[in-house]
N, C-alpha and C. Protein backbone atom coordinates (compact mmCIF):
# COMPACT_ATOMS: atom_id res chain seq x y z
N UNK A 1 0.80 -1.19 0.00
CA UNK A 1 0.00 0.00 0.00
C UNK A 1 0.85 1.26 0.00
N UNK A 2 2.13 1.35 0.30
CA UNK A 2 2.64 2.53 0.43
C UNK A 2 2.97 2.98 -1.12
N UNK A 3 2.79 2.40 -2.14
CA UNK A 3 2.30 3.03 -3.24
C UNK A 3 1.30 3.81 -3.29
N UNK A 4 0.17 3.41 -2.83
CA UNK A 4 -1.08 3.84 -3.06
C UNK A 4 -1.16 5.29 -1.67
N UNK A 5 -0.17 5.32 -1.02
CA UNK A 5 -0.16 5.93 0.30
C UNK A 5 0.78 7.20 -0.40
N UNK A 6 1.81 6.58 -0.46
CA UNK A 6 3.05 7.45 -1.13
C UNK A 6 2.28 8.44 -2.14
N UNK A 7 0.78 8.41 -2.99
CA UNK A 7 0.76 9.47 -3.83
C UNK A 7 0.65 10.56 -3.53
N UNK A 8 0.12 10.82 -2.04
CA UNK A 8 -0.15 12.00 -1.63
C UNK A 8 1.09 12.11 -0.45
N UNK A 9 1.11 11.26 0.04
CA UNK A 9 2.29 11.79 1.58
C UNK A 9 3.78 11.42 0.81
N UNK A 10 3.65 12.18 -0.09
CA UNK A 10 5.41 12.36 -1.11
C UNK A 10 5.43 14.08 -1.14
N UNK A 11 4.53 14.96 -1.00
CA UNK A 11 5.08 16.19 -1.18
C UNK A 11 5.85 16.99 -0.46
N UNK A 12 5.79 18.31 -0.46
CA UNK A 12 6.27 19.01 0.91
C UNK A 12 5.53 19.45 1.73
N UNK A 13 4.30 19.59 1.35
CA UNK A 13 2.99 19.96 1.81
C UNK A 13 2.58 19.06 3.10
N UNK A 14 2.95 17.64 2.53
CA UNK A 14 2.65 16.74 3.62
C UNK A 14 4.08 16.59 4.43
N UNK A 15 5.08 17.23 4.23
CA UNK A 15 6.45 16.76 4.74
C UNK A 15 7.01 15.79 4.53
N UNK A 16 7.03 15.37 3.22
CA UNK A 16 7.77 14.59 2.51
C UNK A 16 7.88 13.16 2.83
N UNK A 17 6.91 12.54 3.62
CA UNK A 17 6.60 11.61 4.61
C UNK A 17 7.01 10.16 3.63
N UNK A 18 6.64 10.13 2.75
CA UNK A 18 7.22 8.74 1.53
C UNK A 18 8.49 8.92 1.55
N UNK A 19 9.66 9.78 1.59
CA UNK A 19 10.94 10.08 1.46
C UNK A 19 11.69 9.68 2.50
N UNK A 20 10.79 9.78 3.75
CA UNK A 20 11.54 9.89 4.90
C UNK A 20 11.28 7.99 5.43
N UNK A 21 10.21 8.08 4.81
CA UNK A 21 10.24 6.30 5.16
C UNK A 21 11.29 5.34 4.31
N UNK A 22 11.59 5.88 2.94
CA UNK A 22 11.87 5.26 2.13
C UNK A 22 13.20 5.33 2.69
N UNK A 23 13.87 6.07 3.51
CA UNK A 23 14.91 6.19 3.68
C UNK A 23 15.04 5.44 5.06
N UNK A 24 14.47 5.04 5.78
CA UNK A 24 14.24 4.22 7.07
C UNK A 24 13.99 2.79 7.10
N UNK A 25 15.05 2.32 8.44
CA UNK A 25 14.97 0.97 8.43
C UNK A 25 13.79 0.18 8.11
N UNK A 26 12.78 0.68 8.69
CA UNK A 26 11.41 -0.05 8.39
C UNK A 26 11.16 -0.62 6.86
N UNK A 27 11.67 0.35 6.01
CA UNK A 27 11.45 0.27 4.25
C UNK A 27 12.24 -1.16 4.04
N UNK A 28 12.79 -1.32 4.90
CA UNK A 28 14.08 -2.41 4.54
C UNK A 28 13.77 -3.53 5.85
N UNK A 29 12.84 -3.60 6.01
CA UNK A 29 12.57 -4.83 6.93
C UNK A 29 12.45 -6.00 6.90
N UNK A 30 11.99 -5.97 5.38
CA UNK A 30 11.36 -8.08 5.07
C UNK A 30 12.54 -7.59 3.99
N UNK A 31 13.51 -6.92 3.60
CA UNK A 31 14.74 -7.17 2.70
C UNK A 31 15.76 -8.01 4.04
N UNK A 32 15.75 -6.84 5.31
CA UNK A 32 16.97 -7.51 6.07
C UNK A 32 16.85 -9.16 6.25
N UNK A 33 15.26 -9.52 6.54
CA UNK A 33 15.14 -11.17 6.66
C UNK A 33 15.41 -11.99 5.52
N UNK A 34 15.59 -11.57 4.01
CA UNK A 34 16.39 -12.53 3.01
C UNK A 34 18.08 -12.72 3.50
N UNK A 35 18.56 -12.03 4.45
CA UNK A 35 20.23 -11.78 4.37
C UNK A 35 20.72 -12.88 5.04
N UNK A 36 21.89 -13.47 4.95
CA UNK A 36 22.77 -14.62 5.03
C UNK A 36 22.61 -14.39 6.69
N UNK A 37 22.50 -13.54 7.38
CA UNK A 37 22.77 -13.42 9.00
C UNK A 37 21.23 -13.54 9.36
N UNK A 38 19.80 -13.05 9.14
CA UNK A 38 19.27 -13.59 9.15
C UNK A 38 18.70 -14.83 9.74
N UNK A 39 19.60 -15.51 8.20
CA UNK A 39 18.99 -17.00 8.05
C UNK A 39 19.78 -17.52 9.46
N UNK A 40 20.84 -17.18 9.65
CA UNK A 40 21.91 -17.92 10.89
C UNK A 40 20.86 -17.64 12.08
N UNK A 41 19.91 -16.92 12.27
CA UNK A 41 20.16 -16.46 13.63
C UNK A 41 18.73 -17.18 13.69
N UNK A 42 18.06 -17.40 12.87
CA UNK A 42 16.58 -17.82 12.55
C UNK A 42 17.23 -19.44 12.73
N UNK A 43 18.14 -19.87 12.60
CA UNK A 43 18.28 -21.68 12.57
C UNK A 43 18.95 -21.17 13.84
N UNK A 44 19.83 -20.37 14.28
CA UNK A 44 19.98 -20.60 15.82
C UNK A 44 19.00 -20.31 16.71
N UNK A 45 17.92 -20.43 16.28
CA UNK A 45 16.85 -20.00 17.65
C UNK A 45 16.23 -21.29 16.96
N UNK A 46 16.25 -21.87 16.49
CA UNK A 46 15.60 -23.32 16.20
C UNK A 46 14.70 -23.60 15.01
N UNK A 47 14.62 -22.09 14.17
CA UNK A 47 13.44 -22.18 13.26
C UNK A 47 13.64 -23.40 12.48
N UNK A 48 12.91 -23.75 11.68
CA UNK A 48 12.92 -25.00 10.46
C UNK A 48 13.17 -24.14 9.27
N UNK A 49 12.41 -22.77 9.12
CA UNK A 49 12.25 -22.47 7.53
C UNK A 49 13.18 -21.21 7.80
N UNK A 50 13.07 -20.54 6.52
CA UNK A 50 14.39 -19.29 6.10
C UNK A 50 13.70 -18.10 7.11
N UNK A 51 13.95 -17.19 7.85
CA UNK A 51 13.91 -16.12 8.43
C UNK A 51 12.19 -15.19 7.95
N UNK A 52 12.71 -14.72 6.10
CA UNK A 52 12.03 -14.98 5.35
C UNK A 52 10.46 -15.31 5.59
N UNK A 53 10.42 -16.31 6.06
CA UNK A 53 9.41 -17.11 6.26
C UNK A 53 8.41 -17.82 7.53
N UNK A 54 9.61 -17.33 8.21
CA UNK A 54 9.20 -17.45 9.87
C UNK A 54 8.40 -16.37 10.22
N UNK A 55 6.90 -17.02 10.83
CA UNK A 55 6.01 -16.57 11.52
C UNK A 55 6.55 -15.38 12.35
N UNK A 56 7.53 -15.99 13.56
CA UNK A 56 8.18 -15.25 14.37
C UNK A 56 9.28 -14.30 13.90
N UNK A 57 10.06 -14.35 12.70
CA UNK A 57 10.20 -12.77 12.01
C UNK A 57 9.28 -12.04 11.62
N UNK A 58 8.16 -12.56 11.16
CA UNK A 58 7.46 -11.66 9.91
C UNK A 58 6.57 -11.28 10.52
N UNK A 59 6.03 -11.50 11.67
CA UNK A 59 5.25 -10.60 12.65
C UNK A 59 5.46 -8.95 12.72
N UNK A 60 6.65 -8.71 13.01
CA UNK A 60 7.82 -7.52 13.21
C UNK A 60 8.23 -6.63 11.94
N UNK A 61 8.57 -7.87 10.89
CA UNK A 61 9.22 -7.20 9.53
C UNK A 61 8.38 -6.93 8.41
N UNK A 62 7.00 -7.20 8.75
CA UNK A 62 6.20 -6.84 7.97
C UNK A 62 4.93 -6.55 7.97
N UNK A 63 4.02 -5.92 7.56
CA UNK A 63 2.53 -5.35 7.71
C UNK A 63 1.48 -6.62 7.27
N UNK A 64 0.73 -6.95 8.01
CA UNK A 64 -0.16 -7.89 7.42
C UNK A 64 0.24 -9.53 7.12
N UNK A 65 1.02 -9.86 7.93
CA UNK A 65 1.81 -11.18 7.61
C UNK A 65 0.89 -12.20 8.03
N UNK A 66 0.15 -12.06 9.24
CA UNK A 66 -1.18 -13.20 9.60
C UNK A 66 -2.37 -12.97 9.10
N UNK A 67 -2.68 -11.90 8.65
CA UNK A 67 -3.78 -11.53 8.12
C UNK A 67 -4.46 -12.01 7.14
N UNK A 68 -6.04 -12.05 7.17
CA UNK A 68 -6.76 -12.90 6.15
C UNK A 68 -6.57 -12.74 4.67
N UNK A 69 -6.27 -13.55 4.20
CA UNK A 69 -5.59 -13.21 2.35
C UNK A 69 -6.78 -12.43 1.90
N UNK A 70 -8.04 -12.66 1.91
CA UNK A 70 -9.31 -11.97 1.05
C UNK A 70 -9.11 -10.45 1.55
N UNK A 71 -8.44 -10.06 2.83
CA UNK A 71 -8.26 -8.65 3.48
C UNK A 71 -7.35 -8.17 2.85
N UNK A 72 -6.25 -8.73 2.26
CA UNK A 72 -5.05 -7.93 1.24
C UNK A 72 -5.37 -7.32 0.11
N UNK A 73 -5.22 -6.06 -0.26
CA UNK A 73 -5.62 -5.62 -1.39
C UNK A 73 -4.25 -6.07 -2.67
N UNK A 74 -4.84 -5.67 -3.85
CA UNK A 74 -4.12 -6.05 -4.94
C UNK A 74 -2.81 -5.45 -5.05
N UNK A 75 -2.57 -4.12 -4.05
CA UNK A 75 -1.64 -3.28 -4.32
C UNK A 75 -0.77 -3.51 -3.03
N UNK A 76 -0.82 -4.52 -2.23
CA UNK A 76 -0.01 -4.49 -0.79
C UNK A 76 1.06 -5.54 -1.58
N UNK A 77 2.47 -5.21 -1.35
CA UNK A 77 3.58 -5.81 -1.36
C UNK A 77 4.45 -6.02 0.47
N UNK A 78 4.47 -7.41 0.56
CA UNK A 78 4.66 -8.30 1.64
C UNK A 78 6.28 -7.42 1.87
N UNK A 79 6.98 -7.38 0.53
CA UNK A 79 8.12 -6.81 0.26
C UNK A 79 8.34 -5.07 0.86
N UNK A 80 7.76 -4.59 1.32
CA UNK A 80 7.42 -2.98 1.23
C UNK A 80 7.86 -2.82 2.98
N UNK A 81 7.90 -4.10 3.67
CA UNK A 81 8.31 -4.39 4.88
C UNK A 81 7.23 -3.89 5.88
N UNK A 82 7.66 -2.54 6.76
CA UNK A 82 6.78 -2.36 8.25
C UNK A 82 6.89 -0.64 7.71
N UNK A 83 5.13 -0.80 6.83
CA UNK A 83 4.47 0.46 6.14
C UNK A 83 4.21 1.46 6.52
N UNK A 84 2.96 2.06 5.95
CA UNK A 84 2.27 2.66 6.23
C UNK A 84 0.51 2.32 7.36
N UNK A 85 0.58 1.05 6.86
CA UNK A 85 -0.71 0.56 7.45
C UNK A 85 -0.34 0.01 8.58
N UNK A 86 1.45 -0.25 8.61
CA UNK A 86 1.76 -1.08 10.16
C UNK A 86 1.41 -0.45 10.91
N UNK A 87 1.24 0.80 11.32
CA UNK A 87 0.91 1.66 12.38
C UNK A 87 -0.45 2.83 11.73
N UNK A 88 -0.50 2.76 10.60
CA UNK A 88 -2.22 3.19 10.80
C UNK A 88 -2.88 3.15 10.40
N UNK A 89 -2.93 2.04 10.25
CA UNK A 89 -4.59 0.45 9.87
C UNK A 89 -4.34 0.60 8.47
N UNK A 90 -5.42 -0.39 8.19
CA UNK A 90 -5.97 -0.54 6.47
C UNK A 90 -6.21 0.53 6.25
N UNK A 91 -5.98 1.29 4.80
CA UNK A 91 -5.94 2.49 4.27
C UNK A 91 -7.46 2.40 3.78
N UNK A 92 -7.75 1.04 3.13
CA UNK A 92 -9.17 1.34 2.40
C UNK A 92 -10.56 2.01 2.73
N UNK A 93 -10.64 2.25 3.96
CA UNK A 93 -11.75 2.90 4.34
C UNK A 93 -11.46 4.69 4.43
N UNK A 94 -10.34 5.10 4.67
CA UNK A 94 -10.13 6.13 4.91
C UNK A 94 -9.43 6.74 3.77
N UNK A 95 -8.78 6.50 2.78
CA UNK A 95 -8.11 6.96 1.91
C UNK A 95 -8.52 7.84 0.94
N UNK A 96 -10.05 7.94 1.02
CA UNK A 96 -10.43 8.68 0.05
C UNK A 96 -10.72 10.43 0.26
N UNK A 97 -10.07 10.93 -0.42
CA UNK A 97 -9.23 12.53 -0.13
C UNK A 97 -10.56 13.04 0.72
N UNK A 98 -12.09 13.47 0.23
CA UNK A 98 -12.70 13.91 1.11
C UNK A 98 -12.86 13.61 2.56
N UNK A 99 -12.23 12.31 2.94
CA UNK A 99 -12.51 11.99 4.08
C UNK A 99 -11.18 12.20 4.99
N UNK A 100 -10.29 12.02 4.14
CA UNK A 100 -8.46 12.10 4.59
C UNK A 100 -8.30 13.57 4.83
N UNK A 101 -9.01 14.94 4.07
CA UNK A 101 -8.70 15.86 4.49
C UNK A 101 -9.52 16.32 6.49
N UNK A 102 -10.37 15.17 6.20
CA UNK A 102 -10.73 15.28 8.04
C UNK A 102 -10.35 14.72 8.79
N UNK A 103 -9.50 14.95 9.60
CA UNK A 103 -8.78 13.72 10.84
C UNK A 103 -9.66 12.92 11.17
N UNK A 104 -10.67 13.79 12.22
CA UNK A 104 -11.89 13.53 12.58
C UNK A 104 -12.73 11.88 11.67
N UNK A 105 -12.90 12.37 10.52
CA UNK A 105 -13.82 11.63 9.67
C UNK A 105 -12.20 10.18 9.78
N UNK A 106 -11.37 10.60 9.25
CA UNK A 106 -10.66 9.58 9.03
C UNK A 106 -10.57 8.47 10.31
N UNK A 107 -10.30 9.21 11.01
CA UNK A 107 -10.11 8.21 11.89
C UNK A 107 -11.68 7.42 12.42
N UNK A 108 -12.35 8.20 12.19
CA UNK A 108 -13.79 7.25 12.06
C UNK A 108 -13.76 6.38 11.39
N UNK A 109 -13.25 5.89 10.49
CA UNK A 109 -13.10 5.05 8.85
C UNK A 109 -11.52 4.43 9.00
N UNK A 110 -11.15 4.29 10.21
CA UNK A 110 -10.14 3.21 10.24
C UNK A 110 -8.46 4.05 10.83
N UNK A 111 -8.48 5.34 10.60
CA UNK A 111 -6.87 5.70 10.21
C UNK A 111 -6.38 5.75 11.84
N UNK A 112 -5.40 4.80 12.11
CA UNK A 112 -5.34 4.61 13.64
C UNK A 112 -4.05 5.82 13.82
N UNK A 113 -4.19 6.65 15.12
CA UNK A 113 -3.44 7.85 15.16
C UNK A 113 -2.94 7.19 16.76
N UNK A 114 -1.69 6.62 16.77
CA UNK A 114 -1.15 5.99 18.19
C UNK A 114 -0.67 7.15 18.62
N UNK A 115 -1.80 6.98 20.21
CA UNK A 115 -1.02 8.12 21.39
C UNK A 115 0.39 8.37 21.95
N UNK A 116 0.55 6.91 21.76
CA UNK A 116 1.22 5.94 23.30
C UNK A 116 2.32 5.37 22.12
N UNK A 117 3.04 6.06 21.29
CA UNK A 117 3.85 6.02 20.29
C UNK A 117 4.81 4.76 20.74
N UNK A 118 5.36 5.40 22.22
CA UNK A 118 6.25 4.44 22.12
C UNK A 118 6.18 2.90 22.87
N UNK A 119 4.82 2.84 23.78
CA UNK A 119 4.37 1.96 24.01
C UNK A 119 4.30 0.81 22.42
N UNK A 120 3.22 1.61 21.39
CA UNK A 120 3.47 0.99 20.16
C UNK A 120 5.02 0.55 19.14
N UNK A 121 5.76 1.25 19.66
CA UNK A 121 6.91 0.82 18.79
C UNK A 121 7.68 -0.39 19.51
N UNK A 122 7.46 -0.24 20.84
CA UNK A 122 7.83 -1.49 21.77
C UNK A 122 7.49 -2.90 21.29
N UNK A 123 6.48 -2.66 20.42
CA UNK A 123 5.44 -4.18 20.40
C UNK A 123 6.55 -5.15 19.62
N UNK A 124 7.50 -4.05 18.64
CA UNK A 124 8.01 -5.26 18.21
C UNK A 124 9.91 -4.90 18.14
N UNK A 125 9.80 -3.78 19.26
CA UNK A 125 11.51 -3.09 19.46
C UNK A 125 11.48 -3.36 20.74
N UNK A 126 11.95 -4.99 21.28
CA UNK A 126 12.08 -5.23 22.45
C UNK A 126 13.04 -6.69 22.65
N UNK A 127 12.89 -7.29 23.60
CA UNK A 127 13.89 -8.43 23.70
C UNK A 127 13.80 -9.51 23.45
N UNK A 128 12.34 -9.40 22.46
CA UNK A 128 12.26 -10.55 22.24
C UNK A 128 12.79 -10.90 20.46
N UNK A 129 12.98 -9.78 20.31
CA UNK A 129 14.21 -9.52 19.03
C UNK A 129 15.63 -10.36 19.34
N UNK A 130 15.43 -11.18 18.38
CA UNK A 130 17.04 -11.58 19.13
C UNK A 130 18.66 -10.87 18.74
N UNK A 131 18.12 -9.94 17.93
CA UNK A 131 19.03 -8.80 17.48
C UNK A 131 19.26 -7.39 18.34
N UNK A 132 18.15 -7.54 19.34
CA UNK A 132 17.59 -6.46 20.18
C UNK A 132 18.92 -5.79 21.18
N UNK A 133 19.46 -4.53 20.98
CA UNK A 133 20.21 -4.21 22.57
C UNK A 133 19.61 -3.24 23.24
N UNK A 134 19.05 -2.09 22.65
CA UNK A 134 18.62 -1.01 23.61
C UNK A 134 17.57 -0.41 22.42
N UNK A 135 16.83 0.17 22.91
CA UNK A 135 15.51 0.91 22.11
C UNK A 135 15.45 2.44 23.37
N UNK A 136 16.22 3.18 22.08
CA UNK A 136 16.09 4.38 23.13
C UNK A 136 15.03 5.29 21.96
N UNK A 137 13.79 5.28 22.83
CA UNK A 137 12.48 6.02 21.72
C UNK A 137 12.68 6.99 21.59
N UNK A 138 13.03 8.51 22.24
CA UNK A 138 13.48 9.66 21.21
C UNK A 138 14.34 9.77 20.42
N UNK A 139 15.38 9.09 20.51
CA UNK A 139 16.58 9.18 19.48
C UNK A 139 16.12 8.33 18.29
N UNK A 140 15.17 7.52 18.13
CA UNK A 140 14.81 6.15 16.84
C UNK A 140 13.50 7.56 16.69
N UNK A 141 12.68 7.89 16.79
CA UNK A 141 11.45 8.46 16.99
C UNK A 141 11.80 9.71 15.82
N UNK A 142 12.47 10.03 16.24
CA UNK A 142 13.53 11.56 15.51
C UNK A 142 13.80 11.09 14.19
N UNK A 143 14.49 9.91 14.09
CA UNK A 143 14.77 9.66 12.55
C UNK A 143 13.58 9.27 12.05
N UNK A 144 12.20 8.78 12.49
CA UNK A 144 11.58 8.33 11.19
C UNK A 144 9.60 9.50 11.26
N UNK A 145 10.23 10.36 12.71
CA UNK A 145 9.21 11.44 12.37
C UNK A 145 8.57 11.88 11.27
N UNK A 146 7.17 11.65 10.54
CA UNK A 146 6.73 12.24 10.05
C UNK A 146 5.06 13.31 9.65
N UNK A 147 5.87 13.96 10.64
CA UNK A 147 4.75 15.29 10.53
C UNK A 147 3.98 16.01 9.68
N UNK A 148 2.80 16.33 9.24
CA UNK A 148 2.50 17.46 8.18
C UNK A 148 2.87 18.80 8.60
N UNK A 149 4.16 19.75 7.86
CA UNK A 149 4.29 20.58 8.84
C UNK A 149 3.00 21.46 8.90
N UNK A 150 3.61 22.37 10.00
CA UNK A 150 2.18 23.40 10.20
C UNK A 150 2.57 24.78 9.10
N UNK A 151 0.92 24.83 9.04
CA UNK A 151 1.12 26.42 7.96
C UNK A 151 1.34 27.14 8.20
């Protein structure tokens, strides 16, 4: 979906919000689980299958990994890693500009706006990462901020 997301949150208007992801670890999340270290660390914790493919990576490295196949739209790439929808829901109810220009309305229609930011980033920046050492939330928070600035 961050195609379909990216057409509008790419300008400057919106603060360049596609740019700033594209440039963030998240964009590169279900890439890091194809990598040779990965796969090592996924057979040292006992998995059977490639990293890739493990339940218990792809929870973390990607948007929608348990989710009901008939719920995936045509335009979500598994590849696109931990999105736009990882943190604020299915786009399809809310995406449509009259309703997106109202917070209000949007978030009636699905667009989840997390208070408790870093409670949420915890869910999957914690120890049960086996890559995990420290999660310090303003300093990670700072790099992948993206605000609409104000007028």
């Amino acid at each position: 979906m961050v195609e379909a997301c990216g057409m509008c949150h790419k300008s400057e208007k919106q603060g360049k919000q596609l740019d700033i992801w594209k440039a963030s670890a998240h964009s590169k999340a279900f890439e890091a689980l194809k990598s040779d270290k990965a796969n090592t660390i996924a057979k040292e914790k006992g998995l059977k299958v490639p990293a890739a493919e493990a339940p218990e990576c792809l929870k973390c490295h990607v948007s929608g990994h348990n989710a009901d196949a008939s719920l995936i739209g045509k335009k979500f790439k598994v590849e696109d890693g931990v999105q736009c929808e990882t943190c604020h829901g299915a786009g399809a109810d809310y995406k449509d500009m009259k309703i997106m220009k109202n917070k209000e309305e949007a978030v009636k229609n699905g667009l989840i706006v997390n208070t408790e930011k870093e409670k949420f980033c915890t869910g999957c920046h914690n120890t049960e990462s086996p890559t995990f050492t420290e999660f310090k939330y303003e300093e990670q928070w700072a790099k992948i901020k993206h605000s609409i600035p104000a007028k």
